[in-house]
N, C-alpha and C. Protein backbone atom coordinates (compact mmCIF):
# COMPACT_ATOMS: atom_id res chain seq x y z
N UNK A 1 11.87 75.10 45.94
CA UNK A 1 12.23 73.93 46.74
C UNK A 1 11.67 74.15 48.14
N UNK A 2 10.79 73.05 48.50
CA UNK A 2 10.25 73.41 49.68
C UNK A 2 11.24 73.00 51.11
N UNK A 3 10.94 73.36 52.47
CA UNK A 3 11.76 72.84 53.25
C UNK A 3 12.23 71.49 53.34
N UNK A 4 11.40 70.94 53.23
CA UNK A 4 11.38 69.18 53.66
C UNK A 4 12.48 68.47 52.42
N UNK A 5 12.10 68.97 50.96
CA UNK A 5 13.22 68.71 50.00
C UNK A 5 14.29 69.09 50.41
N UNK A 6 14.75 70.19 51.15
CA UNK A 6 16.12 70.34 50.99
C UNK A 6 16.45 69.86 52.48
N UNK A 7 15.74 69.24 53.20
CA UNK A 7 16.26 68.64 54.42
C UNK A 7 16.44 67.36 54.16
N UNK A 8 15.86 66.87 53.41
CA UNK A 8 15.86 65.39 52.51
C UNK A 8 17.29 65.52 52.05
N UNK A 9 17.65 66.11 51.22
CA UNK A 9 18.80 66.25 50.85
C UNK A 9 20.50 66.04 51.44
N UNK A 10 20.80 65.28 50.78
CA UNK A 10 22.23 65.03 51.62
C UNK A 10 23.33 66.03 51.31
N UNK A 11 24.13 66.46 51.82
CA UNK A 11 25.36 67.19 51.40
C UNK A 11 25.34 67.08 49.57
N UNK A 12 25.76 65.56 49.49
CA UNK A 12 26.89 64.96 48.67
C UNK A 12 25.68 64.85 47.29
N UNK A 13 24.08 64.62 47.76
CA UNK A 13 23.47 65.40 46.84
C UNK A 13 23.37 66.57 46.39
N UNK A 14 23.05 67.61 47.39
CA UNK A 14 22.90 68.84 46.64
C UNK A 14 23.84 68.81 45.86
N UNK A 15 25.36 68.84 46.33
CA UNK A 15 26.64 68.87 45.64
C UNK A 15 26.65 68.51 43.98
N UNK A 16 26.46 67.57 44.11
CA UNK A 16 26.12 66.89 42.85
C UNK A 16 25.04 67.46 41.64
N UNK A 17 23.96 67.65 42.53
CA UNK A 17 22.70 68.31 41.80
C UNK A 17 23.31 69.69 41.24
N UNK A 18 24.02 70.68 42.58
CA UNK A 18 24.85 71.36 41.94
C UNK A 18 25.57 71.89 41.03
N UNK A 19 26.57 70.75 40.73
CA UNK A 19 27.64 70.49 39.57
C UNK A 19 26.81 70.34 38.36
N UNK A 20 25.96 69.82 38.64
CA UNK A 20 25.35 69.59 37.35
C UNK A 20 24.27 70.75 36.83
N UNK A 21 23.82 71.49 37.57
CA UNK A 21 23.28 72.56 37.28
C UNK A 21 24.30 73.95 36.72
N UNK A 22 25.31 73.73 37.18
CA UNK A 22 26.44 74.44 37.00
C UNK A 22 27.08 74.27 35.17
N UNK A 23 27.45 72.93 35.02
CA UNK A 23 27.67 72.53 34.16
C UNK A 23 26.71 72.80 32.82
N UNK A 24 25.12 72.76 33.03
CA UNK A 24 24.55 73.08 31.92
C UNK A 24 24.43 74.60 31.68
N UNK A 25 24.49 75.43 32.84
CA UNK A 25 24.29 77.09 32.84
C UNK A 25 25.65 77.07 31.61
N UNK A 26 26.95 76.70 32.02
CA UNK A 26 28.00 76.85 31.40
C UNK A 26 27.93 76.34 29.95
N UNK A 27 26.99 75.29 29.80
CA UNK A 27 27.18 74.53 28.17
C UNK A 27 25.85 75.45 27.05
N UNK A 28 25.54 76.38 28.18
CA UNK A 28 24.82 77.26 27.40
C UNK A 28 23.62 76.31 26.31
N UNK A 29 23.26 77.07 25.72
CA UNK A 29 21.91 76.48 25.10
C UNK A 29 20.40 76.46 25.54
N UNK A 30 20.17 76.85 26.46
CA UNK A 30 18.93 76.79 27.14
C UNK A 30 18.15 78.23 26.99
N UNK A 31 17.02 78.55 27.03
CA UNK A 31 16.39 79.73 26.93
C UNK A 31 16.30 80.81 28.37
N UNK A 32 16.54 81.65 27.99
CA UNK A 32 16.44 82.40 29.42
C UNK A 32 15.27 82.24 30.53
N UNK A 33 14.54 81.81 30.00
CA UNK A 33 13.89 81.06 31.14
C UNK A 33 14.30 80.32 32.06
N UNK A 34 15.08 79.30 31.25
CA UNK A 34 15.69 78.10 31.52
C UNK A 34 16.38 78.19 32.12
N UNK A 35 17.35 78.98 32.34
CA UNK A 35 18.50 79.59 32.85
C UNK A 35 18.30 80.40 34.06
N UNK A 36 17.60 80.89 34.27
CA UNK A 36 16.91 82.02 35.25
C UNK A 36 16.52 80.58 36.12
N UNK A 37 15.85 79.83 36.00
CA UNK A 37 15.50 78.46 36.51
C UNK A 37 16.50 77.54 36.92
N UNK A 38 17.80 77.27 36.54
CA UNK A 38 18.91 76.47 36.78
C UNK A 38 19.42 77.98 37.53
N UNK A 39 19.50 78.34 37.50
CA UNK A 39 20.18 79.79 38.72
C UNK A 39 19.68 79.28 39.38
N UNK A 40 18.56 79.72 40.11
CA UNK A 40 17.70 79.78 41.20
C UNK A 40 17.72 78.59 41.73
N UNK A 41 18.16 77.78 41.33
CA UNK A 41 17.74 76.37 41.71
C UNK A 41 19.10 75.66 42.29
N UNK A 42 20.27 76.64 41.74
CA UNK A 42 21.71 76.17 41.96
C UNK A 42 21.70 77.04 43.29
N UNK A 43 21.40 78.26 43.63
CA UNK A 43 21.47 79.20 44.55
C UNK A 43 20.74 78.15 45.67
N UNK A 44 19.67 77.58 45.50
CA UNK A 44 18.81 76.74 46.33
C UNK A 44 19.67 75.95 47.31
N UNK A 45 20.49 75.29 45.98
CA UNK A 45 21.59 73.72 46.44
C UNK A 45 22.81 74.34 47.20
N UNK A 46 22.96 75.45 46.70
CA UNK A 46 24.36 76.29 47.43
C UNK A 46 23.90 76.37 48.78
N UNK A 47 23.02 77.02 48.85
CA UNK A 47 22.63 77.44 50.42
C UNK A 47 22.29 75.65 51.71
N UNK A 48 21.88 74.76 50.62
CA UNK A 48 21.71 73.21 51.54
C UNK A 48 23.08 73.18 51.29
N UNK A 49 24.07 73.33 50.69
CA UNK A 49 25.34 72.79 50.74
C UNK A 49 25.63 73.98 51.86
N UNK A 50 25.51 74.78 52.11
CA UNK A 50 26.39 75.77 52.66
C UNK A 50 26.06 75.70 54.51
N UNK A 51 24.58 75.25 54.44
CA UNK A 51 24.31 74.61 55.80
C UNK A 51 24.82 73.73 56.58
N UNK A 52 25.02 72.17 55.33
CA UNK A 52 25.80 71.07 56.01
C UNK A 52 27.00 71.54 56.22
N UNK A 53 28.27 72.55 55.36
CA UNK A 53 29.13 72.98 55.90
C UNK A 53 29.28 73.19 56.96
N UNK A 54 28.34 74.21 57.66
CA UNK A 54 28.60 75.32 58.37
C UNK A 54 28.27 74.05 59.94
N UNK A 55 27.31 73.48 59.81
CA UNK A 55 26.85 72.34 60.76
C UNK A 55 28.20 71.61 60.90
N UNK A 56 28.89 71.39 60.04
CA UNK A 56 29.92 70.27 59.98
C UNK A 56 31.06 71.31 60.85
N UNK A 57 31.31 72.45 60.59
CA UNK A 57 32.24 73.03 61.00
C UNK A 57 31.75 73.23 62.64
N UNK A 58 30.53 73.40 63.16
CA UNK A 58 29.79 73.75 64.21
C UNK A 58 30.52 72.35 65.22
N UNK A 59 30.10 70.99 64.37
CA UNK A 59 30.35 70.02 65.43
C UNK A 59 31.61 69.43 65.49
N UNK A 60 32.71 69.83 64.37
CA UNK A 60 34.31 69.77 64.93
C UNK A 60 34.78 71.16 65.74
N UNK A 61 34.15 71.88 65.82
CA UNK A 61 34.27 73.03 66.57
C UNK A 61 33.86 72.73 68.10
N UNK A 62 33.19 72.24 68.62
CA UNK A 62 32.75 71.34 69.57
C UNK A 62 33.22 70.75 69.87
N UNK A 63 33.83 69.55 69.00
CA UNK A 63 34.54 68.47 69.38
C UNK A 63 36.22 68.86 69.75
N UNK A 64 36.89 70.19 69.05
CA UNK A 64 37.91 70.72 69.54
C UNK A 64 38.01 71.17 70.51
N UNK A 65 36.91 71.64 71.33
CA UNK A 65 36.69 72.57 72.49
C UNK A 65 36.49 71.98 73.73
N UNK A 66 35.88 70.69 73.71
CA UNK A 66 35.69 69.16 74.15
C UNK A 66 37.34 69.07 74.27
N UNK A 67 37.83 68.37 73.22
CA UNK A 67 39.07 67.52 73.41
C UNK A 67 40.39 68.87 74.24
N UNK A 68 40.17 70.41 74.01
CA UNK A 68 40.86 71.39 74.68
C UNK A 68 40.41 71.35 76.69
N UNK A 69 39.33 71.13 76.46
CA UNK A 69 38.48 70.94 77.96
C UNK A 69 39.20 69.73 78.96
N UNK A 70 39.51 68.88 78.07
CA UNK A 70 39.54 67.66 78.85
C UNK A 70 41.30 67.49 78.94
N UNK A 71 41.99 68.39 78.20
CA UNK A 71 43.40 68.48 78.20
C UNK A 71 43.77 69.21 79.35
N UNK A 72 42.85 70.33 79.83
CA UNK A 72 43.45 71.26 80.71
C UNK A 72 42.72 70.90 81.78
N UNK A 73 41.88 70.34 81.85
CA UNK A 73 41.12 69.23 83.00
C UNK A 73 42.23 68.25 83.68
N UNK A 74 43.21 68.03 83.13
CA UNK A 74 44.36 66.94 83.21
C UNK A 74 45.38 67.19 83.92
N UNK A 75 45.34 68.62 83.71
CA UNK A 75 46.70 69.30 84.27
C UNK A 75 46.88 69.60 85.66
N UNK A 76 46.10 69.95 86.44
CA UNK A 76 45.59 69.31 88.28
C UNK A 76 46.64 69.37 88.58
């Protein structure tokens, strides 16, 4: 997966793409190839999912530190 694909990518896609890569590793049937290939590819989506997390946590983390700023700004 090149950069630009997984910047393309929304959360709520990878997520999805995810689950579903997840789901066939588990329903078994595929050749180890195949499988070695839905790994790698789920590890891919984990890590774009694990970004928007970490971003998401970055800018309510901000926004708490903001809304703590402006509380004790008050107190004068």
């Amino acid at each position: 997966m090149t950069s630009k694909t997984e910047e393309a990518l929304s959360y709520e896609q990878a997520r999805d793409e995810l689950i579903e890569v997840v789901r066939r590793l588990e329903a078994g049937g595929t050749t180890l190839e195949e499988s070695l290939a839905l790994w790698e590819r789920g590890e891919e989506l984990a890590k774009v999912c694990r970004r928007w997390l970490e971003g998401a946590r970055a800018r309510l983390d901000a926004a708490l530190a903001e809304e703590e700023e402006e509380a004790e700004g008050g107190r004068g």
